[in-house]
Structure formats: structure tokens, C-alpha cells
C-alpha atoms as a PDB file:
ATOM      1  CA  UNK A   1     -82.010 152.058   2.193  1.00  0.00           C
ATOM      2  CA  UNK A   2     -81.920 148.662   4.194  1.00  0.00           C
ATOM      3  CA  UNK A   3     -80.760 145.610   3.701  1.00  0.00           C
ATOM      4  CA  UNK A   4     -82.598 143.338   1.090  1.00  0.00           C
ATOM      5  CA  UNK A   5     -82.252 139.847   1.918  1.00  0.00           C
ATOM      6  CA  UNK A   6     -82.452 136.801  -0.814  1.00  0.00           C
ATOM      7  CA  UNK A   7     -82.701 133.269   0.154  1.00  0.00           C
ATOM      8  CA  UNK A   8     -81.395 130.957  -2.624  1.00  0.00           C
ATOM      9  CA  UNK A   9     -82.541 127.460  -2.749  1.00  0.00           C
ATOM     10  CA  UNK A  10     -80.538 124.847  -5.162  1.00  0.00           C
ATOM     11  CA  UNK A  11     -82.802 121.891  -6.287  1.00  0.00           C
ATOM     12  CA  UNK A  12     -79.380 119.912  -6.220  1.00  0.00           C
ATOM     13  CA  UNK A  13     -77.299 117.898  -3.601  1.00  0.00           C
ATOM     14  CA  UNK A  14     -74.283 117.587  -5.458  1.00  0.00           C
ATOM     15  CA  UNK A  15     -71.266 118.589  -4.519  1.00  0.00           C
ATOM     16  CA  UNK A  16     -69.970 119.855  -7.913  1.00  0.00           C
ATOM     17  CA  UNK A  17     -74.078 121.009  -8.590  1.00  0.00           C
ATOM     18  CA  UNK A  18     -74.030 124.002 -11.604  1.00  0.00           C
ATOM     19  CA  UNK A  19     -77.120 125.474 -10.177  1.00  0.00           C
ATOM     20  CA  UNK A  20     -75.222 126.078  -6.662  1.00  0.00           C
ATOM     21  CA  UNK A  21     -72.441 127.338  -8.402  1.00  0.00           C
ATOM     22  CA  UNK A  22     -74.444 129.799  -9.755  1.00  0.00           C
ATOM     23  CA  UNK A  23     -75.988 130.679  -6.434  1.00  0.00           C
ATOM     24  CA  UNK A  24     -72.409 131.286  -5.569  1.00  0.00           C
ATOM     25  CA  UNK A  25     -71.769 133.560  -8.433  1.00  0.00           C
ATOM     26  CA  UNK A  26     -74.827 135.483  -7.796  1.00  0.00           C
ATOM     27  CA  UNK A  27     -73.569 136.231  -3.900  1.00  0.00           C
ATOM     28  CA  UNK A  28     -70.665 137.612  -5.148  1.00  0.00           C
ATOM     29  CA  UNK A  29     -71.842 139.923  -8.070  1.00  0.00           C
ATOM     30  CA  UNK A  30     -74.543 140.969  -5.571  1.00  0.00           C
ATOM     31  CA  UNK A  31     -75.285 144.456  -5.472  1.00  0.00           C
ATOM     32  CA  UNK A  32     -74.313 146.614  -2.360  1.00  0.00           C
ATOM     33  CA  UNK A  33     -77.353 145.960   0.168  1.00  0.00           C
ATOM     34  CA  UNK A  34     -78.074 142.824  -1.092  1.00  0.00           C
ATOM     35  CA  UNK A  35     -77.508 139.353   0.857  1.00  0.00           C
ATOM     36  CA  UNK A  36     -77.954 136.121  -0.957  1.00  0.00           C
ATOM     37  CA  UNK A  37     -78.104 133.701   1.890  1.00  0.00           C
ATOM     38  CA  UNK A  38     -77.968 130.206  -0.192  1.00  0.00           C
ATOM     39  CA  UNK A  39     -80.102 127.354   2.243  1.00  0.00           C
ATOM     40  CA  UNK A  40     -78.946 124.600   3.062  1.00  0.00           C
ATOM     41  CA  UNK A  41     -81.661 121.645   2.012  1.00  0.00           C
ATOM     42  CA  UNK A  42     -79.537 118.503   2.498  1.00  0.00           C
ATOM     43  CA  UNK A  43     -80.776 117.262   5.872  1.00  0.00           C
ATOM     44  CA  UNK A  44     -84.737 117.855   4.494  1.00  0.00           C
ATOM     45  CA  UNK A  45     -86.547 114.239   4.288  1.00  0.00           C
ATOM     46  CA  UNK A  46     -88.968 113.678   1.508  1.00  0.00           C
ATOM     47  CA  UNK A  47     -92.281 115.067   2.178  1.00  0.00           C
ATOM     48  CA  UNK A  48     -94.606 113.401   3.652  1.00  0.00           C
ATOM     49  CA  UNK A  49     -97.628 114.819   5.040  1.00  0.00           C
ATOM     50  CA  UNK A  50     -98.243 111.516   7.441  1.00  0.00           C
ATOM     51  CA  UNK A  51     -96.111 113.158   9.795  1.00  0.00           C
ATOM     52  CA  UNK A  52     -97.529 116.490  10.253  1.00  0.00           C
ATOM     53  CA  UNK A  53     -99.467 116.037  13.109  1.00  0.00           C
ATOM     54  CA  UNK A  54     -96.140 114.894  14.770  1.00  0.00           C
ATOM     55  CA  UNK A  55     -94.431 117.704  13.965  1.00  0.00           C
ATOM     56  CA  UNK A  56     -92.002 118.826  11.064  1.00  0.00           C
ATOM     57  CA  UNK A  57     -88.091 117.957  11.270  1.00  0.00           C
ATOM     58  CA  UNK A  58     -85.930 120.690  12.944  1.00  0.00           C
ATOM     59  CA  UNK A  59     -84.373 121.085   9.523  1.00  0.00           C
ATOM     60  CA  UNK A  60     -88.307 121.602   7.657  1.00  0.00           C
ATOM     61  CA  UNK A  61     -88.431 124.447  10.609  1.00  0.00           C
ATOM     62  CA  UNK A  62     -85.246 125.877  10.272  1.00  0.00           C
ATOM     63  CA  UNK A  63     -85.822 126.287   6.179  1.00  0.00           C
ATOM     64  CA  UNK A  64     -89.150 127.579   6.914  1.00  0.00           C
ATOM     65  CA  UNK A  65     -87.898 130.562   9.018  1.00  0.00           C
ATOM     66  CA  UNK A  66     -85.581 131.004   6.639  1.00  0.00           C
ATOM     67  CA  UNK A  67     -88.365 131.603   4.287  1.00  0.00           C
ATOM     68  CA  UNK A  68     -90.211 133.711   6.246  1.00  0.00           C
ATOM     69  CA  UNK A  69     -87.141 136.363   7.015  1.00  0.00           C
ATOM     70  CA  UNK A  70     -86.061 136.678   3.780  1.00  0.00           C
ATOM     71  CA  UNK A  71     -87.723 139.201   1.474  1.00  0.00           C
END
């Protein structure tokens, strides 16, 4: 069996944040062939759809593929 791979997303920026702690807890408890990769959404702006046709952020890119190789 491969690899499964999780992406965790916390909907908070604070450093002491429950709901990343918990994100935390889940990595380690994780079962054998599982990867929680936790994202890292603090350098996201707010959307804003206005700047699509100049391109998304690095960061809006980078989260995407994140997305997109998880499972």
C-alpha cells in the first residue's frame, strides 16, 4: 500500500490556535502510511478576484499545488 497524503488547513493564525494544535495531534497519532502535511496559510492575502487576471500570489500557487498533490 502507498503512501496516503493529508493536507491540513487551520482557519487560524494564532500562534497558540487550538485547531492547529489539533492538526498537530492528528500528525502524530497518524496511522503508518499516512502524512498529515499541515499548510501553511499565513502569507495568503484576502481574496480578491480583481486580481486574477494579474495573476495569483506565489503563496495562492504554492497552497494550490498543495491541494492538488494531496489525496
Amino acid at each position: 500500500m502507498s503512501d496516503f497524503k493529508i493536507l491540513a488547513i487551520s482557519g487560524s493564525l494564532r500562534t497558540g490556535s487550538f485547531n492547529t494544535a489539533a492538526l498537530r495531534a492528528a500528525q502524530e497519532v497518524a496511522p503508518a502510511g499516512v502524512k498529515i502535511e499541515i499548510a501553511d496559510i499565513s502569507d495568503i492575502p484576502m481574496y480578491n478576484d480583481d486580481i486574477r487576471n494579474e495573476g495569483y500570489p506565489e503563496s495562492a500557487k504554492r497552497l494550490r499545488a498543495q491541494i492538488l498533490a494531496a489525496d
